[in-house]
C-alpha atoms as a PDB file:
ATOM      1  CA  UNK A   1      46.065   5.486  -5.881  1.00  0.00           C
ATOM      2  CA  UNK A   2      42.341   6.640  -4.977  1.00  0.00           C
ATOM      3  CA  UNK A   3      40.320   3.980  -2.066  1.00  0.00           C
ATOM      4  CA  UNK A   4      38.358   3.212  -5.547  1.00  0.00           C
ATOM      5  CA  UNK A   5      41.442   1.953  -7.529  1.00  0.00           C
ATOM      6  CA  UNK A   6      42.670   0.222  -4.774  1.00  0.00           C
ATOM      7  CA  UNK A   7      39.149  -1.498  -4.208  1.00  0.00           C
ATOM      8  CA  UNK A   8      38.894  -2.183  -7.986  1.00  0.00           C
ATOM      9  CA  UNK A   9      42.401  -4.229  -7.876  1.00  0.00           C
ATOM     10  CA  UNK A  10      41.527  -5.935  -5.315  1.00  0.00           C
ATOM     11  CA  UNK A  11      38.382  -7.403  -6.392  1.00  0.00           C
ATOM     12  CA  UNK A  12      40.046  -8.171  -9.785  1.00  0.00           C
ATOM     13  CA  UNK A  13      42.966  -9.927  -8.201  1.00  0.00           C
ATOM     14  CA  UNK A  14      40.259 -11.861  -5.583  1.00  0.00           C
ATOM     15  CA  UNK A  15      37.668 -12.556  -7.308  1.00  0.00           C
ATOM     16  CA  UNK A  16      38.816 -12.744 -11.079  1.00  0.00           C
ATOM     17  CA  UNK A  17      36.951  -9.195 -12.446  1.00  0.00           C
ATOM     18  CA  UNK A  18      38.254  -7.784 -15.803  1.00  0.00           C
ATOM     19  CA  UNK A  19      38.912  -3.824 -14.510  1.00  0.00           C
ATOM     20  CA  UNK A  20      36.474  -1.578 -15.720  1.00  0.00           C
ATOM     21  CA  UNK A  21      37.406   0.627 -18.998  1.00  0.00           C
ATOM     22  CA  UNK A  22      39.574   3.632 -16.938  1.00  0.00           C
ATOM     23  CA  UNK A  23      37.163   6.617 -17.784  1.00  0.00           C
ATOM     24  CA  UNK A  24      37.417   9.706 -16.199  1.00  0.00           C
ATOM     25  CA  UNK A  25      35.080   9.669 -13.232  1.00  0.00           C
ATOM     26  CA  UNK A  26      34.669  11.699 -10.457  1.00  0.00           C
ATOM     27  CA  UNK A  27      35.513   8.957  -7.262  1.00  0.00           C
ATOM     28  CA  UNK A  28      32.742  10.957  -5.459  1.00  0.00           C
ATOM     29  CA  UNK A  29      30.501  11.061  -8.090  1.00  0.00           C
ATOM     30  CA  UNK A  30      31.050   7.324  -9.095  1.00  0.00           C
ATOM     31  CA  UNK A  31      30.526   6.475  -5.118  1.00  0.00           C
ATOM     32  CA  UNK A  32      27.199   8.710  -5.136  1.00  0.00           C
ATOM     33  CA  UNK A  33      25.663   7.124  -7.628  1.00  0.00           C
ATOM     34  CA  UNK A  34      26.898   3.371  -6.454  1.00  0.00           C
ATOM     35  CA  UNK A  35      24.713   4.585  -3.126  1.00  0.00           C
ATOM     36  CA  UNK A  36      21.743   5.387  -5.381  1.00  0.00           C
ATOM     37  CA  UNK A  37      22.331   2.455  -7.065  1.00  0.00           C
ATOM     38  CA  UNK A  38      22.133   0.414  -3.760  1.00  0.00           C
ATOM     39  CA  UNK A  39      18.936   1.968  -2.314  1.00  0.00           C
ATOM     40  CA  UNK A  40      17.358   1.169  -5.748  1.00  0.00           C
ATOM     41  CA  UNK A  41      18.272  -2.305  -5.271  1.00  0.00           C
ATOM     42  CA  UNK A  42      18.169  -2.824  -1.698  1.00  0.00           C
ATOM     43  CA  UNK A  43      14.397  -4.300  -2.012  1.00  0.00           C
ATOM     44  CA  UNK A  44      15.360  -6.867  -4.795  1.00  0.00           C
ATOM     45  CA  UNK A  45      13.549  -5.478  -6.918  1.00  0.00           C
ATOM     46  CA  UNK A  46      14.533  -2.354  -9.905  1.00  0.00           C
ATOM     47  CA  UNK A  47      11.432  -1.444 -10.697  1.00  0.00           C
ATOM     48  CA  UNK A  48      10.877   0.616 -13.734  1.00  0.00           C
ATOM     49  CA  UNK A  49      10.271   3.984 -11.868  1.00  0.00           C
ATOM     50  CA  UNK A  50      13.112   3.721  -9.530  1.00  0.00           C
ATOM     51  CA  UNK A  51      15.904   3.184 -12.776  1.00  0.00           C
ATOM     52  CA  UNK A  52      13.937   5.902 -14.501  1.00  0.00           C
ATOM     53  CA  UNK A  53      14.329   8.363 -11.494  1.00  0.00           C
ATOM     54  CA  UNK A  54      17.803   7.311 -10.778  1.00  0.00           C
ATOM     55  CA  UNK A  55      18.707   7.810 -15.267  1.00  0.00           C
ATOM     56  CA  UNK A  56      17.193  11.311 -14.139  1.00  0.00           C
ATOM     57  CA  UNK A  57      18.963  12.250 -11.337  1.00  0.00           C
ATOM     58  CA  UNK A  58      22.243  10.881 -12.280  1.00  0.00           C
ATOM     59  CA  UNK A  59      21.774  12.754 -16.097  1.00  0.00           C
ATOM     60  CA  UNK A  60      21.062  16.136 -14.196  1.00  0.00           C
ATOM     61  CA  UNK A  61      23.687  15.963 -11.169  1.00  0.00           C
ATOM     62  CA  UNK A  62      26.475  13.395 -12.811  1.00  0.00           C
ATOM     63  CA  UNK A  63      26.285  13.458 -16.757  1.00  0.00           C
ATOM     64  CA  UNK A  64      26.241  15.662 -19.273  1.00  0.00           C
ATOM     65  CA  UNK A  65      24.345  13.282 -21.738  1.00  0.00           C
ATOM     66  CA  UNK A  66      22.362  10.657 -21.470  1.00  0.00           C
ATOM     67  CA  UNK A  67      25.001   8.111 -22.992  1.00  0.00           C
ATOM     68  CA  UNK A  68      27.360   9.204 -19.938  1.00  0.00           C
ATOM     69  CA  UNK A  69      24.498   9.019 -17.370  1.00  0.00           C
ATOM     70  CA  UNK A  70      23.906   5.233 -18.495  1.00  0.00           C
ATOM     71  CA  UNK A  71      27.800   4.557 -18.430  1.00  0.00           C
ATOM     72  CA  UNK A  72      28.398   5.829 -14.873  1.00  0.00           C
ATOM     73  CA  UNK A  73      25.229   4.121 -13.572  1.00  0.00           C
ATOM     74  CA  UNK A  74      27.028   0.334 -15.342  1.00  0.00           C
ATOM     75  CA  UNK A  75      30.236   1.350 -13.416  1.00  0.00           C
ATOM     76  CA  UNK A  76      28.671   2.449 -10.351  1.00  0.00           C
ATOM     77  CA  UNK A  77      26.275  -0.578 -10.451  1.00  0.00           C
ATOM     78  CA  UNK A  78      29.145  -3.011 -10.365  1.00  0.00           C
ATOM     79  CA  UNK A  79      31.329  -0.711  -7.774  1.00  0.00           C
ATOM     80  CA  UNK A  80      28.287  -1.479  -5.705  1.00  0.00           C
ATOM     81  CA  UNK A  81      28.329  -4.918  -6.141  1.00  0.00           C
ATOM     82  CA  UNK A  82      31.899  -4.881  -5.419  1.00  0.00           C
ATOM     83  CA  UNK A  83      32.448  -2.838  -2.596  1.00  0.00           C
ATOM     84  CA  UNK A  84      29.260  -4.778  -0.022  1.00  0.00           C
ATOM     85  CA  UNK A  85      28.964  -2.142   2.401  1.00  0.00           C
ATOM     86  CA  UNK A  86      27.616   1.389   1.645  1.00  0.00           C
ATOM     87  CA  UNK A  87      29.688   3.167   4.900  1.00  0.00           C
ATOM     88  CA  UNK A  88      32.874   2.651   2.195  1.00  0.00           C
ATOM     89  CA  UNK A  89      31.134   4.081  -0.611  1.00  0.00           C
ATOM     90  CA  UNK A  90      30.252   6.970   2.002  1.00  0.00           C
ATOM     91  CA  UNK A  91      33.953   7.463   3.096  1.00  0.00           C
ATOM     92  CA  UNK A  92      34.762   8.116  -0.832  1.00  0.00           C
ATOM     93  CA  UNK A  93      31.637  10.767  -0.599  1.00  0.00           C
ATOM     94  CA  UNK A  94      33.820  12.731   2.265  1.00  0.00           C
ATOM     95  CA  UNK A  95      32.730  15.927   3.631  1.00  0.00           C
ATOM     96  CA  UNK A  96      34.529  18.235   2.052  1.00  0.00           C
ATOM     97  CA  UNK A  97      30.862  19.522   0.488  1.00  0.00           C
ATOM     98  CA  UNK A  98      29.382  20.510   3.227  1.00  0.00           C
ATOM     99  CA  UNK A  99      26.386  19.770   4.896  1.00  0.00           C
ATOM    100  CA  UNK A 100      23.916  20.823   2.181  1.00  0.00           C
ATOM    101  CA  UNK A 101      25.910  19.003  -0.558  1.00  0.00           C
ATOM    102  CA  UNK A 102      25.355  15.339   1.745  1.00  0.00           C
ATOM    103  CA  UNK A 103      21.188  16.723   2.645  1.00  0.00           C
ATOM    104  CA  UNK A 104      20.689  16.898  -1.434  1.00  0.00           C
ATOM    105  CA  UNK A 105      22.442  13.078  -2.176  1.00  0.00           C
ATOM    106  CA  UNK A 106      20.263  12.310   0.876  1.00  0.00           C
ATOM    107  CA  UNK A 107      16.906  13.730  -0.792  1.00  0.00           C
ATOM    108  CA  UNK A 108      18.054  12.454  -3.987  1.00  0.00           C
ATOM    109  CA  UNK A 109      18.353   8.484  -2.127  1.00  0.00           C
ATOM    110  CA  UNK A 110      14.716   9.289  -0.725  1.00  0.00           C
ATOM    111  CA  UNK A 111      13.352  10.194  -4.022  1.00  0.00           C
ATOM    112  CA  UNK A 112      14.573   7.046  -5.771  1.00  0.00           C
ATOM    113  CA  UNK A 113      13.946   5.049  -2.710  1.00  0.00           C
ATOM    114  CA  UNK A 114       9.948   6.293  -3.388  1.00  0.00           C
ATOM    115  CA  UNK A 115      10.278   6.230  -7.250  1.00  0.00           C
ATOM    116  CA  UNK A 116       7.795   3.197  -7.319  1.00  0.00           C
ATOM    117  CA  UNK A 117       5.198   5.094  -4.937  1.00  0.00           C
ATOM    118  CA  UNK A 118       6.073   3.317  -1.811  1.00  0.00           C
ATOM    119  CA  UNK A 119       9.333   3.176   0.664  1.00  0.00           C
ATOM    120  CA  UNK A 120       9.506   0.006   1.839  1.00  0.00           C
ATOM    121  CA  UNK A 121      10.946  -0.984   5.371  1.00  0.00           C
ATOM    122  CA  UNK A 122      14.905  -2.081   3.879  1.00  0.00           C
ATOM    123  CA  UNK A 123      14.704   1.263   1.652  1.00  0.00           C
ATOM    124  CA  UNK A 124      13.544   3.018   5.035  1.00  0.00           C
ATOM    125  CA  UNK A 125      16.047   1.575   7.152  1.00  0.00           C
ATOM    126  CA  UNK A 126      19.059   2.187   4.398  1.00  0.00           C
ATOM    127  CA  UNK A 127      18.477   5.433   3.152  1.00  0.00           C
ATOM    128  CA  UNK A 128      17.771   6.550   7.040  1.00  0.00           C
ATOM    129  CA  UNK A 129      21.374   4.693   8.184  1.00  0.00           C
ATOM    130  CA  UNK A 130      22.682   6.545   4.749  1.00  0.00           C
ATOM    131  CA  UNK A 131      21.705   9.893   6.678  1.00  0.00           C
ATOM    132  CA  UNK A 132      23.773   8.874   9.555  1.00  0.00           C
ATOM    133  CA  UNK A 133      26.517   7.905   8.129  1.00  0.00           C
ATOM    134  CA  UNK A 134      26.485  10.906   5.930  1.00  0.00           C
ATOM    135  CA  UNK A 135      26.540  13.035   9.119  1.00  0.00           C
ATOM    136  CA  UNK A 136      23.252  14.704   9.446  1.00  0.00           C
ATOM    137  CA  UNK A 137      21.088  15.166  12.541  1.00  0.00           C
ATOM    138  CA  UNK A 138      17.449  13.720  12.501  1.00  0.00           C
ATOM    139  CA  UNK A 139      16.646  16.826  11.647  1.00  0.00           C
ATOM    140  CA  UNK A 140      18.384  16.838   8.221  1.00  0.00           C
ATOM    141  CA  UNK A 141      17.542  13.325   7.518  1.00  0.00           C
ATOM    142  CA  UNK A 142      13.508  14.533   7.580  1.00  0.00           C
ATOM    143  CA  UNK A 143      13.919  17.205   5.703  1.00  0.00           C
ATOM    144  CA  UNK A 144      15.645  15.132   3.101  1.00  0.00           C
ATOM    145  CA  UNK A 145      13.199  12.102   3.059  1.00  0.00           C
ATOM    146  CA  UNK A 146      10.106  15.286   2.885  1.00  0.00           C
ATOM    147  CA  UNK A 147      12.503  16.940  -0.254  1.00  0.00           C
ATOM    148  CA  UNK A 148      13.127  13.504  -1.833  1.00  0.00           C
ATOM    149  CA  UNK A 149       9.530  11.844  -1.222  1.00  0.00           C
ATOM    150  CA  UNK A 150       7.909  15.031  -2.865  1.00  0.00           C
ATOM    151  CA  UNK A 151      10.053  15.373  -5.752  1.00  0.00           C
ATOM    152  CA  UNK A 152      12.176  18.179  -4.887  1.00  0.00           C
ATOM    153  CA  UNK A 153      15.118  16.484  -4.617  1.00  0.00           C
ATOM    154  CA  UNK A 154      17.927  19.237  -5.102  1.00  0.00           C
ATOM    155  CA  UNK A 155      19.441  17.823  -7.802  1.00  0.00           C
ATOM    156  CA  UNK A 156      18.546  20.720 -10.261  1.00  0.00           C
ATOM    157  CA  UNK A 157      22.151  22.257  -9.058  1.00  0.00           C
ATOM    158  CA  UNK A 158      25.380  20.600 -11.502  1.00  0.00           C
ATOM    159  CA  UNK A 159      28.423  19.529  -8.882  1.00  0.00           C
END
């Protein structure tokens, strides 16, 4: 049983949640888009341009429709909320991709962190800690926030 299962029984057994609709999602691509899902959130506030960017992203990395897109942002929205700390939704990422694979999700969390046209300090701090916990140098996480911040977010490339 994936760390994602096992997290989704556990909430439904602790807290009373009805288990998500088993649909055939990629655990890392379900815990990628629970992270963008978080740095959209992390101010409070969703605005308008950050869920349009993050539709985008997910539709041209994750989905191969826009229907599919919108499903695997409602699951990964409520893995988020279930799961509380983005270091386990990181673990599920793994590193297996190499580090060019975690730069792009990094440029891609940048670019929805400045959908809005500004990065706030929590977006700053997050997406910066997501870096680290991803594994890159400061280096890499620069690059990314430049990439992400001016649009070229490297999520033109399917996984």
């Amino acid at each position: 049983m994936s760390l994602i299962a096992r997290l989704r029984a556990y909430a439904a057994d602790a807290f009373g949640i009805a288990p998500a609709a088993d649909l055939p999602v990629d655990d890392e691509h379900l815990a990628a888009t629970a992270l963008l899902v978080h740095v959209a959130r992390v101010d409070g506030v969703l605005a308008a341009p950050e869920a349009e960017r993050l539709t985008r992203l997910v539709r041209r990395r994750y989905a191969d429709s826009g229907e599919a897109a919108d499903a695997l942002i409602a699951r990964a929205t409520a893995f988020d909320a279930e799961t509380r700390d983005v270091a386990i939704l990181v673990e599920l990422i793994g590193r297996e991709g190499g580090e060019a694979e975690r730069a792009r999700l990094l440029a891609m969390a940048w670019s929805v962190a400045g959908a809005d046209g500004t990065v706030d300090e929590f977006e700053e701090a997050l997406v910066w800690r997501l870096g680290k916990l991803l594994g890159l140098d400061e280096s890499a996480i620069a690059s990314a926030r430049e990439e992400g911040l001016a649009g070229r977010d490297g999520a033109a490339a399917r996984a």
